[in-house]
C-alpha atoms as a PDB file:
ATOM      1  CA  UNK A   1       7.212 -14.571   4.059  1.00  0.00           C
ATOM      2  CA  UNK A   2       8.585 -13.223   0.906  1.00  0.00           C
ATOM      3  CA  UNK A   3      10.306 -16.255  -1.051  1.00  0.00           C
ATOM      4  CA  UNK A   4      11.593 -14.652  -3.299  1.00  0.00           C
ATOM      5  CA  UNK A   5      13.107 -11.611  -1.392  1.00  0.00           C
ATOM      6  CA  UNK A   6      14.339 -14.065   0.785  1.00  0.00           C
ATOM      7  CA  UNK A   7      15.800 -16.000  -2.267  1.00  0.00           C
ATOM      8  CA  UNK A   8      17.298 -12.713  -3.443  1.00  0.00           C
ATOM      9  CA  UNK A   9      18.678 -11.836  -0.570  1.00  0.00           C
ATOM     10  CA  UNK A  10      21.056 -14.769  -0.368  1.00  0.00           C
ATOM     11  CA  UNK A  11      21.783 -14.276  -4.434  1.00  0.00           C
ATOM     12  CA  UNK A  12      23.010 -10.890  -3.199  1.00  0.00           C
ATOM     13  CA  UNK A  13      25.101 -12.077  -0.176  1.00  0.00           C
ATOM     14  CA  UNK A  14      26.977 -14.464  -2.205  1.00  0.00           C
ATOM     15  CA  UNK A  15      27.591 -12.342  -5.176  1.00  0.00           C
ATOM     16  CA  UNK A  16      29.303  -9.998  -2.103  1.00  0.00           C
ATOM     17  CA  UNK A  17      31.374 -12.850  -0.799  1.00  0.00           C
ATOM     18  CA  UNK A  18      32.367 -13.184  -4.151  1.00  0.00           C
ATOM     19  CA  UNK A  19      33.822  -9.570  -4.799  1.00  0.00           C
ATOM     20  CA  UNK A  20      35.344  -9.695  -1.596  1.00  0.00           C
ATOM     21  CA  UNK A  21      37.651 -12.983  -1.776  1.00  0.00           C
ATOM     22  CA  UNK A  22      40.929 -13.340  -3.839  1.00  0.00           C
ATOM     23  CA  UNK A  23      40.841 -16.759  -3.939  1.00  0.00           C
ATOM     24  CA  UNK A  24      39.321 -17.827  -7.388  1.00  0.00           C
ATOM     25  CA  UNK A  25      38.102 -21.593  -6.017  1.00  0.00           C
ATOM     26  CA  UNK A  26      36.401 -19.615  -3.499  1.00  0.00           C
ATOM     27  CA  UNK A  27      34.974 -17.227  -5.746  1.00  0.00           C
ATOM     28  CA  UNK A  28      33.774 -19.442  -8.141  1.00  0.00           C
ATOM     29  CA  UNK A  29      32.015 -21.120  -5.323  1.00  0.00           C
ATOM     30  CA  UNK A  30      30.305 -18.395  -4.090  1.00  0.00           C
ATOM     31  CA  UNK A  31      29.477 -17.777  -7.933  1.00  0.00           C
ATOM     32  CA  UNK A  32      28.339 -20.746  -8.099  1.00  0.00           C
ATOM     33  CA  UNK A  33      25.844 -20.285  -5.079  1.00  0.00           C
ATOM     34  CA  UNK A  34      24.736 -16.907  -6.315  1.00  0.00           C
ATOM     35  CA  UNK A  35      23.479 -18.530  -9.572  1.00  0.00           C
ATOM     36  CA  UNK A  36      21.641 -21.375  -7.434  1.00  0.00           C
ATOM     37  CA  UNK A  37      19.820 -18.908  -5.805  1.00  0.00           C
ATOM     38  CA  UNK A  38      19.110 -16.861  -8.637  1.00  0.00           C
ATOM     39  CA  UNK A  39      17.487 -19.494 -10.062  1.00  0.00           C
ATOM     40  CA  UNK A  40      15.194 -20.265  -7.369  1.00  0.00           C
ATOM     41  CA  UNK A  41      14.302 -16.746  -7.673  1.00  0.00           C
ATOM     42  CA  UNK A  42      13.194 -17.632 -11.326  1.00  0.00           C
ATOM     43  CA  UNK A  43      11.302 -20.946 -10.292  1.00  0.00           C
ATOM     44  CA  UNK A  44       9.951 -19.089  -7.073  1.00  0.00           C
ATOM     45  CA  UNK A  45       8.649 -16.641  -9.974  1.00  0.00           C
ATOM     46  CA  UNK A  46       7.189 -18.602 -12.573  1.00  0.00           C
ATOM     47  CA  UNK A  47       5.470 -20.469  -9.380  1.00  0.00           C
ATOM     48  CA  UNK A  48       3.925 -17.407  -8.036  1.00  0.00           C
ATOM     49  CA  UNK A  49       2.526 -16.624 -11.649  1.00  0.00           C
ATOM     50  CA  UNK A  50       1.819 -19.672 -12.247  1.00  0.00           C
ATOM     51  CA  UNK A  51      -0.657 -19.826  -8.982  1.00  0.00           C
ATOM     52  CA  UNK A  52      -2.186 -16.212  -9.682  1.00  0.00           C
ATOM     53  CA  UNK A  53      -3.296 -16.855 -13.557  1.00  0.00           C
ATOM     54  CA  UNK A  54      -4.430 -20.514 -12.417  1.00  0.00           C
ATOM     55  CA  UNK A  55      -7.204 -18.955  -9.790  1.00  0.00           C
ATOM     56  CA  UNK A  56     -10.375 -19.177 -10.982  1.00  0.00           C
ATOM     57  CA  UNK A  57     -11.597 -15.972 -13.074  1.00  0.00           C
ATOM     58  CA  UNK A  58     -15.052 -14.623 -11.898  1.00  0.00           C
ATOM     59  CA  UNK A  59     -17.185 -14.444 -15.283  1.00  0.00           C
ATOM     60  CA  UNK A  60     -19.479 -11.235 -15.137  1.00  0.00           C
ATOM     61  CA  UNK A  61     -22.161 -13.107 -17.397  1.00  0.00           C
ATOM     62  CA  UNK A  62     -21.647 -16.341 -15.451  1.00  0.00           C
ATOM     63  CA  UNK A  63     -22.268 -14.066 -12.287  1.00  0.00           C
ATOM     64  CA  UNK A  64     -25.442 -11.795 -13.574  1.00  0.00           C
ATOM     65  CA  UNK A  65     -22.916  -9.274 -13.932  1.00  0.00           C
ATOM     66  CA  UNK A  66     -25.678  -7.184 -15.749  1.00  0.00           C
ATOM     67  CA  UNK A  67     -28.383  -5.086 -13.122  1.00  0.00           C
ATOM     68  CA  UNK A  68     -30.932  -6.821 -14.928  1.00  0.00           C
ATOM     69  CA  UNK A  69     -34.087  -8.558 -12.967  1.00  0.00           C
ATOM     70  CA  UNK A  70     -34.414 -12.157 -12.971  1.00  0.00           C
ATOM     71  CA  UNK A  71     -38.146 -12.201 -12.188  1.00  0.00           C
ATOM     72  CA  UNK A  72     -40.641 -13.109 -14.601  1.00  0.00           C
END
């Protein structure tokens, strides 16, 4: 499951329920949820970066990443 599509999604959905009342409490409510979401869009982000730079980084020297022979 996409997280933040998902997240997204129901950013979107609010921001629509927003544009479609006249009622300014409730559109600043839905507003209000919109920018929630958003921002676990941002956190759902920096999370998902976070985990792909912190993976460990295969060395090519650390790994004999040159064709040379070992034997002596």
């Amino acid at each position: 499951m996409d997280l933040i599509a998902e997240f997204q999604k129901h950013a979107d959905e609010c921001r629509r329920m927003a544009r479609a009342t006249r009622d300014l409490d409730t559109k600043l409510t839905w507003n209000r949820m919109a920018e929630r979401w958003q921002s676990l869009v941002a956190t759902e982000a920096a999370r998902t970066r976070h985990r792909t730079e912190a993976r460990p980084r295969r060395r090519q020297a650390a790994h004999g990443g040159t064709q040379e022979s070992h034997a002596a």
